[in-house]
N, C-alpha and C. Protein backbone atom coordinates (compact mmCIF):
# COMPACT_ATOMS: atom_id res chain seq x y z
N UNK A 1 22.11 -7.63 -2.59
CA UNK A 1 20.89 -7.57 -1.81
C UNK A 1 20.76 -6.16 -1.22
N UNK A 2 19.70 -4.99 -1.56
CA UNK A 2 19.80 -4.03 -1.13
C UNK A 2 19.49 -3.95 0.49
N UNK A 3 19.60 -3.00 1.29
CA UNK A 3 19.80 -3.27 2.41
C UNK A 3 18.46 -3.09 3.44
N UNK A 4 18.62 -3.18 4.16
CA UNK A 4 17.21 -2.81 5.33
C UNK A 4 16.12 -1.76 5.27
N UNK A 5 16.98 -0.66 5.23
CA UNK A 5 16.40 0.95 4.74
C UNK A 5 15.30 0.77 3.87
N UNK A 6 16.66 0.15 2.70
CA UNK A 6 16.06 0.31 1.17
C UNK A 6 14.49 -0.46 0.71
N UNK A 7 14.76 -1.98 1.45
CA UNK A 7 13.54 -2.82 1.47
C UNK A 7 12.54 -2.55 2.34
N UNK A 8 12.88 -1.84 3.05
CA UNK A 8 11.26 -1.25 4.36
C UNK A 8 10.69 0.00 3.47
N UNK A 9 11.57 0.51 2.38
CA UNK A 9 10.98 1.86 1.76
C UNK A 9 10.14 1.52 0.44
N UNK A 10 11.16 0.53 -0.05
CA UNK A 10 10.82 -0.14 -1.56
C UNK A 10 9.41 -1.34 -1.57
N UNK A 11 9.53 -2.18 -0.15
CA UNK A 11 8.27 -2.83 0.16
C UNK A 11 7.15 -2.38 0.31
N UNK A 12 7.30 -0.88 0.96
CA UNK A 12 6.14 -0.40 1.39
C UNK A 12 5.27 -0.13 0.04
N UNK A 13 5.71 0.91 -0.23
CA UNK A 13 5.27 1.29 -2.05
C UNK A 13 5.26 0.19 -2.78
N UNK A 14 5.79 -1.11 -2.65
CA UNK A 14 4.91 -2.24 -3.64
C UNK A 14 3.82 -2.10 -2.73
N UNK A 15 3.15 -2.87 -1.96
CA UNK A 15 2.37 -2.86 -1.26
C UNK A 15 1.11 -1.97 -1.42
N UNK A 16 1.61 -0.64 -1.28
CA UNK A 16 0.90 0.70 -1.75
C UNK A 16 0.12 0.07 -2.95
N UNK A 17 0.81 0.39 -4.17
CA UNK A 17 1.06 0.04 -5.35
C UNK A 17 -0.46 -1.17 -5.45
N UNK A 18 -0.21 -2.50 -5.20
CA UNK A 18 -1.06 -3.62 -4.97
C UNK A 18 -2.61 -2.82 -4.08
N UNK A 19 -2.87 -2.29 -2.96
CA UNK A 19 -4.09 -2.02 -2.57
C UNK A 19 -4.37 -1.04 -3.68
N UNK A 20 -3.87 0.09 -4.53
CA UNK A 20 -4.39 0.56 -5.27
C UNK A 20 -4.79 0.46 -7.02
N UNK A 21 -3.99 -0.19 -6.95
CA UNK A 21 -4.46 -0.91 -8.46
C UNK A 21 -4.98 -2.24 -8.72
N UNK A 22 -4.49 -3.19 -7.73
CA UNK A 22 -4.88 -4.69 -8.38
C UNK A 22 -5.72 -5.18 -7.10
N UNK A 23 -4.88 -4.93 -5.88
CA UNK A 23 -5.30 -6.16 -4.31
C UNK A 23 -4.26 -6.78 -3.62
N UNK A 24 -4.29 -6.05 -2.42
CA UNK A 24 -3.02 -6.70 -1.30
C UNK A 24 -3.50 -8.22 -0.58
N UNK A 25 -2.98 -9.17 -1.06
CA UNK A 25 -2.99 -10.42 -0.14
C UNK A 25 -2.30 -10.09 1.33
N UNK A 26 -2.82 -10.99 2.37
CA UNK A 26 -2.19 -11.03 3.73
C UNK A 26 -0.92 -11.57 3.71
N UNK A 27 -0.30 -12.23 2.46
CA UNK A 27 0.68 -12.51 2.25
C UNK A 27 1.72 -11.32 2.37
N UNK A 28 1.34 -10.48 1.53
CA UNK A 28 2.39 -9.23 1.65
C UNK A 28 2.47 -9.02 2.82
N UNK A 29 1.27 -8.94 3.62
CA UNK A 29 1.59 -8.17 4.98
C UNK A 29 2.31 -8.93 6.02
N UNK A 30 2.70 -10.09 5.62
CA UNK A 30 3.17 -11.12 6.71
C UNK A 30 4.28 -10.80 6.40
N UNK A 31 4.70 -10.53 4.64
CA UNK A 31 6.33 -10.49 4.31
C UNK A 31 6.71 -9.19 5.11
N UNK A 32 6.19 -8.38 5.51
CA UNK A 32 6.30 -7.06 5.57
C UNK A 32 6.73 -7.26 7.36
N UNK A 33 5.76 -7.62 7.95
CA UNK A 33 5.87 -8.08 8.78
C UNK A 33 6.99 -8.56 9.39
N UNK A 34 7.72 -10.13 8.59
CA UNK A 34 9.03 -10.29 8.94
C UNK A 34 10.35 -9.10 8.59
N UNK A 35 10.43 -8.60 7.35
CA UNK A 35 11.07 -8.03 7.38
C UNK A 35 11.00 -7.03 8.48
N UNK A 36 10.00 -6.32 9.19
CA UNK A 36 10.36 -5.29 9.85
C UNK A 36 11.12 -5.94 11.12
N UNK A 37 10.36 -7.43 11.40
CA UNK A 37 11.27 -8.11 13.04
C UNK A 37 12.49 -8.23 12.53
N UNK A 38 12.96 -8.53 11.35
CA UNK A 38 14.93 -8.34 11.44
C UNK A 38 15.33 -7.60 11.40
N UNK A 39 14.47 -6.26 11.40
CA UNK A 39 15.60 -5.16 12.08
C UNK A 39 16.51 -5.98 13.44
N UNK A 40 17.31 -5.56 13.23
CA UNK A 40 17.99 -5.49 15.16
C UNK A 40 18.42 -4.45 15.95
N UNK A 41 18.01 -3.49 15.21
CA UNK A 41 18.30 -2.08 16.00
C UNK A 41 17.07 -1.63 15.92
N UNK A 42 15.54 -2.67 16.41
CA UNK A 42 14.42 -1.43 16.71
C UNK A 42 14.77 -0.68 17.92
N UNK A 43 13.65 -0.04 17.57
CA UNK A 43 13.60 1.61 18.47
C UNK A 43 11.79 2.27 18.22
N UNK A 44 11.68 2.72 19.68
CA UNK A 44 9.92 3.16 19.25
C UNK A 44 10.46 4.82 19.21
N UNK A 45 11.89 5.71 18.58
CA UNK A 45 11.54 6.76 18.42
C UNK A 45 11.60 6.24 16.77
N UNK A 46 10.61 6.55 15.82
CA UNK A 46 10.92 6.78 14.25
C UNK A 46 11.90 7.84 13.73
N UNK A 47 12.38 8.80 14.70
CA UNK A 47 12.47 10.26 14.39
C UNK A 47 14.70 9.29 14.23
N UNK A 48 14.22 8.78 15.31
CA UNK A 48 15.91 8.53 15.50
C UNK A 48 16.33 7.54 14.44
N UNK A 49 15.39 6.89 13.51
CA UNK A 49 15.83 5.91 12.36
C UNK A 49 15.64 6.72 11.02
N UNK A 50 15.18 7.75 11.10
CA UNK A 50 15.03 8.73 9.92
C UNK A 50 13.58 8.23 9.05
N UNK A 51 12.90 7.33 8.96
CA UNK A 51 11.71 6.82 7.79
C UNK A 51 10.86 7.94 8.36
N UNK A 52 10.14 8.90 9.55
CA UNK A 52 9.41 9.92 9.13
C UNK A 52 9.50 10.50 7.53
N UNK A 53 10.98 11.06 8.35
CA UNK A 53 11.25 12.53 6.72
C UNK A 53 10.93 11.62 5.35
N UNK A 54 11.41 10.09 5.20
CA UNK A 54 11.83 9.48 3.77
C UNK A 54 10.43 9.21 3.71
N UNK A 55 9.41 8.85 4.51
CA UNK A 55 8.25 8.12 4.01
C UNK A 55 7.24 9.77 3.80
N UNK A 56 7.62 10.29 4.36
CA UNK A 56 6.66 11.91 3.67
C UNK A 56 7.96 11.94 2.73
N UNK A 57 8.70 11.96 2.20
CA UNK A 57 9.00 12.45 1.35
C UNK A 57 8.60 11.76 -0.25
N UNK A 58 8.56 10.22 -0.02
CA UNK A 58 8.11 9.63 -1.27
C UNK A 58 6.39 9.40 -0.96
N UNK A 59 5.79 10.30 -0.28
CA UNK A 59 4.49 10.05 -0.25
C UNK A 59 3.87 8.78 0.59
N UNK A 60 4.41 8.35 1.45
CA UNK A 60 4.48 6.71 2.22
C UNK A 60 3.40 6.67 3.33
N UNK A 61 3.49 8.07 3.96
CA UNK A 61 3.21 7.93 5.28
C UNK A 61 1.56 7.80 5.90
N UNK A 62 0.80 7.63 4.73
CA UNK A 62 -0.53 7.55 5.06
C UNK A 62 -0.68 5.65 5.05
N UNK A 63 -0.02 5.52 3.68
CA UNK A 63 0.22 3.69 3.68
C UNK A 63 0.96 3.13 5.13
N UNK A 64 1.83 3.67 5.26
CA UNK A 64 2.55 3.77 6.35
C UNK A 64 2.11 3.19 7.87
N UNK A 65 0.89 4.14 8.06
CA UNK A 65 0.14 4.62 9.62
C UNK A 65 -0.57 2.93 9.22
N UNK A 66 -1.19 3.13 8.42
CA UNK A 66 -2.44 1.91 8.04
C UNK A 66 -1.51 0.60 8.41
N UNK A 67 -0.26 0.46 7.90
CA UNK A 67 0.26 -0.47 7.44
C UNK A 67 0.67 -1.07 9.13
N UNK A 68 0.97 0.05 9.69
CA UNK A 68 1.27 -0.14 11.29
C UNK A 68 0.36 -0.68 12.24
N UNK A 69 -1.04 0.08 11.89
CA UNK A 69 -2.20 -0.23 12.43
C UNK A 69 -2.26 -1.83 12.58
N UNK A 70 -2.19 -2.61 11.58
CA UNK A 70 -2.29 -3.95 10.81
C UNK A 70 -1.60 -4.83 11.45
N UNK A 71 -0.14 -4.47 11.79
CA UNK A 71 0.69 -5.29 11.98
C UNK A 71 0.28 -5.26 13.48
N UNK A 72 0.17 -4.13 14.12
CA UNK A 72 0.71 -4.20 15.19
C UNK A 72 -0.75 -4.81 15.71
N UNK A 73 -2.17 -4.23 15.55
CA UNK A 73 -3.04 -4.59 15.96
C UNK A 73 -3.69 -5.88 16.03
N UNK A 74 -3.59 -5.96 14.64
CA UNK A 74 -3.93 -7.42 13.64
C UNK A 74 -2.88 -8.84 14.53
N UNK A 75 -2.09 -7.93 14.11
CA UNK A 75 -0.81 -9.30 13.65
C UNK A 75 0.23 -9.50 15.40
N UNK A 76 -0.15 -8.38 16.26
CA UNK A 76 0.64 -8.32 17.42
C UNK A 76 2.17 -7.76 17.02
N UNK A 77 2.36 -7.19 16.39
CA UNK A 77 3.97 -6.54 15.53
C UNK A 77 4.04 -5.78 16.86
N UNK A 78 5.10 -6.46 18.32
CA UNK A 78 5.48 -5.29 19.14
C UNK A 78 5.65 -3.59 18.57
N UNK A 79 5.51 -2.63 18.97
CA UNK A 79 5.38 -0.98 19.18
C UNK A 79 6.94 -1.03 18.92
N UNK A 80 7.72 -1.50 18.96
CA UNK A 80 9.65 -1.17 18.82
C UNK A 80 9.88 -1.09 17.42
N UNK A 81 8.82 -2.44 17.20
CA UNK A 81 8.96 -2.75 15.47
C UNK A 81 8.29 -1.75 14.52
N UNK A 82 7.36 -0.60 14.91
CA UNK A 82 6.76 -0.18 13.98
C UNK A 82 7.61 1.43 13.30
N UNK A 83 7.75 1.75 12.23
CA UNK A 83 8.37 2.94 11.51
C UNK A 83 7.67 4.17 11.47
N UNK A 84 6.47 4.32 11.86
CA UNK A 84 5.17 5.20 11.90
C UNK A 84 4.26 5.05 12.69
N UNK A 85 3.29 6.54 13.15
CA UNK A 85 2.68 6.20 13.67
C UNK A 85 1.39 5.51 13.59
N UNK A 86 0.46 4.86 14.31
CA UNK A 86 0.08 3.76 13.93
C UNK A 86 -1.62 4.67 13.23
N UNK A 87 -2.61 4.47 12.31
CA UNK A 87 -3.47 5.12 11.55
C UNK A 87 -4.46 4.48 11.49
N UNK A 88 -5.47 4.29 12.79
CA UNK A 88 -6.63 3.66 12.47
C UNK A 88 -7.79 3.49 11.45
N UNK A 89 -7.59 4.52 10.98
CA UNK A 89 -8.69 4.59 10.07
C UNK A 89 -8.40 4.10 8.59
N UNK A 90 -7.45 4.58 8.34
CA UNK A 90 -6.71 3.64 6.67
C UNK A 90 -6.49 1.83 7.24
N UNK A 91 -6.30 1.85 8.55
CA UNK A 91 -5.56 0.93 8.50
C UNK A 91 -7.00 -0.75 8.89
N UNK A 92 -7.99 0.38 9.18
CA UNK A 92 -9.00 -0.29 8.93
C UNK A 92 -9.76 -0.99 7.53
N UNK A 93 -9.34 0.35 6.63
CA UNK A 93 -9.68 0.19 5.26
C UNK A 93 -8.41 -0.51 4.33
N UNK A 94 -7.36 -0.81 4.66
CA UNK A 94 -6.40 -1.94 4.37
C UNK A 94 -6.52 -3.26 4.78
N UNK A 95 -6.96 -3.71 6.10
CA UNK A 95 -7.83 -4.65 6.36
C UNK A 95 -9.00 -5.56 5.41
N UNK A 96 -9.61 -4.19 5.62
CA UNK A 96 -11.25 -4.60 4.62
C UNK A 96 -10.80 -4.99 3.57
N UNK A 97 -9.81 -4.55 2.66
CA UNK A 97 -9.07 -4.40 1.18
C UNK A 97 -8.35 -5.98 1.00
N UNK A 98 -7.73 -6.45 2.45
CA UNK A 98 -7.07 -7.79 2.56
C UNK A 98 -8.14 -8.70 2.37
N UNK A 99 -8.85 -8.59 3.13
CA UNK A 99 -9.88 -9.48 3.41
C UNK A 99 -10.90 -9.53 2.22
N UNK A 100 -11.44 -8.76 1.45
CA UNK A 100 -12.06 -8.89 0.29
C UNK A 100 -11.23 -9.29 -0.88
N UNK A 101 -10.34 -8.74 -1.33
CA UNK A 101 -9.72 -9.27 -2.57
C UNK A 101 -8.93 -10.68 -2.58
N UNK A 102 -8.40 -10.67 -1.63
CA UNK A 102 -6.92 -11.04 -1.47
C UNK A 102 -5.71 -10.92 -1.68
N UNK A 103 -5.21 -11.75 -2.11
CA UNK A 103 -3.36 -11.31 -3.28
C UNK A 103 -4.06 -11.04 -4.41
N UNK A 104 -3.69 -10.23 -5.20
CA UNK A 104 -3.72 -9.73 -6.54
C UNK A 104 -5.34 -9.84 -6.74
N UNK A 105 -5.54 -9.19 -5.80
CA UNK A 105 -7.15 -9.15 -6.10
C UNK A 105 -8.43 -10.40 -6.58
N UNK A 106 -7.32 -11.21 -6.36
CA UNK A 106 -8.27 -12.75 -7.33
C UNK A 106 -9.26 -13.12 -6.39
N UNK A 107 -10.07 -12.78 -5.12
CA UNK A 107 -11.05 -13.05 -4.73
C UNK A 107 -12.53 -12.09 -4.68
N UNK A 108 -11.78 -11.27 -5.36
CA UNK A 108 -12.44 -9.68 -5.27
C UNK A 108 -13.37 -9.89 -6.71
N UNK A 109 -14.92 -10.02 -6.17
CA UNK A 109 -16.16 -10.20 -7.39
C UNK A 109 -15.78 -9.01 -8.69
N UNK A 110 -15.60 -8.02 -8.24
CA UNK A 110 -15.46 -7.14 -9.33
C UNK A 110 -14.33 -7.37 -10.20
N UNK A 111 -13.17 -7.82 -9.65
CA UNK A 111 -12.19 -7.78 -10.84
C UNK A 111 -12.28 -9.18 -11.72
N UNK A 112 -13.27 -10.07 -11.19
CA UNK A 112 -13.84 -11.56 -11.71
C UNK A 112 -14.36 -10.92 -12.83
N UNK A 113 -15.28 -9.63 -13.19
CA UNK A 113 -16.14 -9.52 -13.76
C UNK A 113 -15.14 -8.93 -14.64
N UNK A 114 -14.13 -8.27 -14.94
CA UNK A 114 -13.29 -7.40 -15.56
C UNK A 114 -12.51 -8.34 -16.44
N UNK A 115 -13.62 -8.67 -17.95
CA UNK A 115 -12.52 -9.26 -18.41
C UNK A 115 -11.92 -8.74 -19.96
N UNK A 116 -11.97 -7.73 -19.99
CA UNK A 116 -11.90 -6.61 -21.16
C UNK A 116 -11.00 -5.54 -20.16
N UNK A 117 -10.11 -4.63 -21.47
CA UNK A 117 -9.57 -3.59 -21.17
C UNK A 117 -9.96 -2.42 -20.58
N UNK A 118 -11.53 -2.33 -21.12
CA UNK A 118 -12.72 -1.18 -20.89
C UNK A 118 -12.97 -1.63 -19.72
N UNK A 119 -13.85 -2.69 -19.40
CA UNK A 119 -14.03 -3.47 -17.71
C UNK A 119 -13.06 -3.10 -16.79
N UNK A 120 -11.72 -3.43 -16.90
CA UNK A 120 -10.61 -3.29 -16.27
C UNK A 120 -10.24 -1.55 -16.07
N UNK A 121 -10.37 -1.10 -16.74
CA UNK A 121 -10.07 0.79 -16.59
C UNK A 121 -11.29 1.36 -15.82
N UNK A 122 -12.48 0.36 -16.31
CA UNK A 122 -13.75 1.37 -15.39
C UNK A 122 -13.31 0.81 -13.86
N UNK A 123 -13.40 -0.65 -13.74
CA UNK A 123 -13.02 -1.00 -12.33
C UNK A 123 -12.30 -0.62 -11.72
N UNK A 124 -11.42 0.23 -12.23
CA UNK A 124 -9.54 0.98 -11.54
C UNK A 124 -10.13 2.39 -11.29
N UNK A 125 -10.77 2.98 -12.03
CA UNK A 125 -11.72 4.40 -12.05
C UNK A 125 -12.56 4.19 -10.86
N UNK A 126 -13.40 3.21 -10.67
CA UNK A 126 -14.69 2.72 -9.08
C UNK A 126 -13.48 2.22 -8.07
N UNK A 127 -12.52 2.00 -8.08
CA UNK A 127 -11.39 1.89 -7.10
C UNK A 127 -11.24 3.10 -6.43
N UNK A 128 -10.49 3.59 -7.80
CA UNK A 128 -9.99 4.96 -6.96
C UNK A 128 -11.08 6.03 -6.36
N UNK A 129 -12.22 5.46 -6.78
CA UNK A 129 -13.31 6.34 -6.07
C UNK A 129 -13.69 6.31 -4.77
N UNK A 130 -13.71 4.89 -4.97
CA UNK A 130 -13.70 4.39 -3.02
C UNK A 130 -12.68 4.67 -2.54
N UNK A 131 -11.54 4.92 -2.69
CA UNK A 131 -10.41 5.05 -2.20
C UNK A 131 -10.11 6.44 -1.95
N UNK A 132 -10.34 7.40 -2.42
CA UNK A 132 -9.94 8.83 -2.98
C UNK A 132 -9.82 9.35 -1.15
N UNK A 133 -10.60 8.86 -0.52
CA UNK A 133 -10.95 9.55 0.70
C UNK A 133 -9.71 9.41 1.66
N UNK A 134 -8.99 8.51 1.51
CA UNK A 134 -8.01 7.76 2.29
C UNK A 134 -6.52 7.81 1.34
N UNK A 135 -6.72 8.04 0.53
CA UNK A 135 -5.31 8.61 -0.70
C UNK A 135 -5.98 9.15 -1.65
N UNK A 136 -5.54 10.45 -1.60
CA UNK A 136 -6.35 11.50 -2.15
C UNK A 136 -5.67 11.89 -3.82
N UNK A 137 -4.02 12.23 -3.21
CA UNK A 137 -3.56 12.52 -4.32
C UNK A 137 -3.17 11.16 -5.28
N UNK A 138 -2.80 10.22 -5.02
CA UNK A 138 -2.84 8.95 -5.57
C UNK A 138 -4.14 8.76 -6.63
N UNK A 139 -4.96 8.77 -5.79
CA UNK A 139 -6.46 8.61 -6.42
C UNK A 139 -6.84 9.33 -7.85
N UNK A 140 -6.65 10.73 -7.13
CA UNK A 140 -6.98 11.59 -7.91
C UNK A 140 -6.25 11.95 -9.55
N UNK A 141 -4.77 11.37 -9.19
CA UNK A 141 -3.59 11.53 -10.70
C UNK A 141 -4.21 10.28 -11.02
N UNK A 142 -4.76 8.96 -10.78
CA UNK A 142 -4.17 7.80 -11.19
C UNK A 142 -4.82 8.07 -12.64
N UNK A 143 -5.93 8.63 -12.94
CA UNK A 143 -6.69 8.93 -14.58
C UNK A 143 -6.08 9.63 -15.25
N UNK A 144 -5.46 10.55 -14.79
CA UNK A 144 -4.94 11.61 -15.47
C UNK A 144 -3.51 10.74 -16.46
N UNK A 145 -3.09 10.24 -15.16
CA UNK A 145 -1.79 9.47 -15.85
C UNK A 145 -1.85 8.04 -16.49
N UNK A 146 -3.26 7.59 -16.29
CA UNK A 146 -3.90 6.51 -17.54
C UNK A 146 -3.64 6.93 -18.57
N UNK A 147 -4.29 8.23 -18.80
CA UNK A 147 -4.55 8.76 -20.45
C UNK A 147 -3.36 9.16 -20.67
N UNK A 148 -2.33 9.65 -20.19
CA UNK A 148 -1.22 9.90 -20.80
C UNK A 148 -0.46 8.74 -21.09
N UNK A 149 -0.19 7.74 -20.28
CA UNK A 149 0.37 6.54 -20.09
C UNK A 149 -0.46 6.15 -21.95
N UNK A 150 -1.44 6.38 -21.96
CA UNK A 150 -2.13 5.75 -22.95
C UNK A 150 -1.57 5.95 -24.25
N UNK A 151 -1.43 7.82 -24.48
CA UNK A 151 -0.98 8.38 -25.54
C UNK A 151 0.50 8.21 -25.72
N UNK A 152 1.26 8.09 -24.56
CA UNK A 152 2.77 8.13 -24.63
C UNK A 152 3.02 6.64 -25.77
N UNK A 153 2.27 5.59 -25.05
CA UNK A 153 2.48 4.22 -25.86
C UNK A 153 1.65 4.26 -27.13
N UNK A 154 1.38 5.13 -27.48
CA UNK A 154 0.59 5.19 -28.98
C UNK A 154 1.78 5.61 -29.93
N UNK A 155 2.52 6.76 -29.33
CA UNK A 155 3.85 7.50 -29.81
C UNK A 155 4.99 6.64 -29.89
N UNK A 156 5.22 5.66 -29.10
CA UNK A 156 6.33 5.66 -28.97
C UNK A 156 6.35 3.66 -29.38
């Protein structure tokens, strides 16, 4: 079972992962949620648990702020429990993102309509468009690395 660190770093980026390609259910965020209350060594400095440096370093910390916003606002997640600081404005638009799609996006009209490969790539393309503003660089590679993703599996 990997350890505390590992699953507050590795959860987050699924999570990530789900609002940007498919649809975060409130489910995740509840799992997310518990896991952060078993810490037993919270602390409201982040600086003294180290996830600042690790979550800028794998790109985390914008999911991060939002993800804090959520818990703590939304959900009442005491200020001891949170790893970042808290990001109203993503964390508004992670909200909206819960609440329209759901888990895996299955309540979300548009991906109802996506039932072709072409449907499905344009809908991920009008994603990342709405999105671009709030994860920029995410947004912006996710085409680039479609088409390669595309050609690599043609090759190989």
């Amino acid at each position: 079972m990997p350890n505390w660190e590992f699953n507050i770093i590795f959860q987050l980026s699924h999570v990530y992962n789900h609002l940007l390609h498919e649809g975060i259910g409130l489910r995740q965020i509840i799992d997310y949620y518990y896991l952060l209350k078993s810490n037993t060594n919270c602390t409201n400095d982040t600086n003294e648990v180290g996830f600042e440096e690790t979550l800028n370093y794998f790109g985390l910390e914008k999911i991060a702020g939002a993800m804090m916003w959520v818990l703590n606002e939304v959900l009442g997640l005491p200020e001891d429990y949170l790893i970042a600081p808290k990001d109203e404005k993503r964390g508004k638009v992670l909200l909206a993102e819960i609440m329209k799609g759901g888990n895996f996006g299955h309540y979300d009209a548009e991906n109802q309509k996506a039932n072709n490969a072409i449907k499905k790539n344009l809908q991920r393309v009008k994603r990342d468009i709405r999105m671009v503003r709030y994860f920029p660089s995410e947004c912006l590679w996710e085409p680039v690395f479609r088409i390669y993703h595309y050609f690599w599996r043609m090759t190989h």
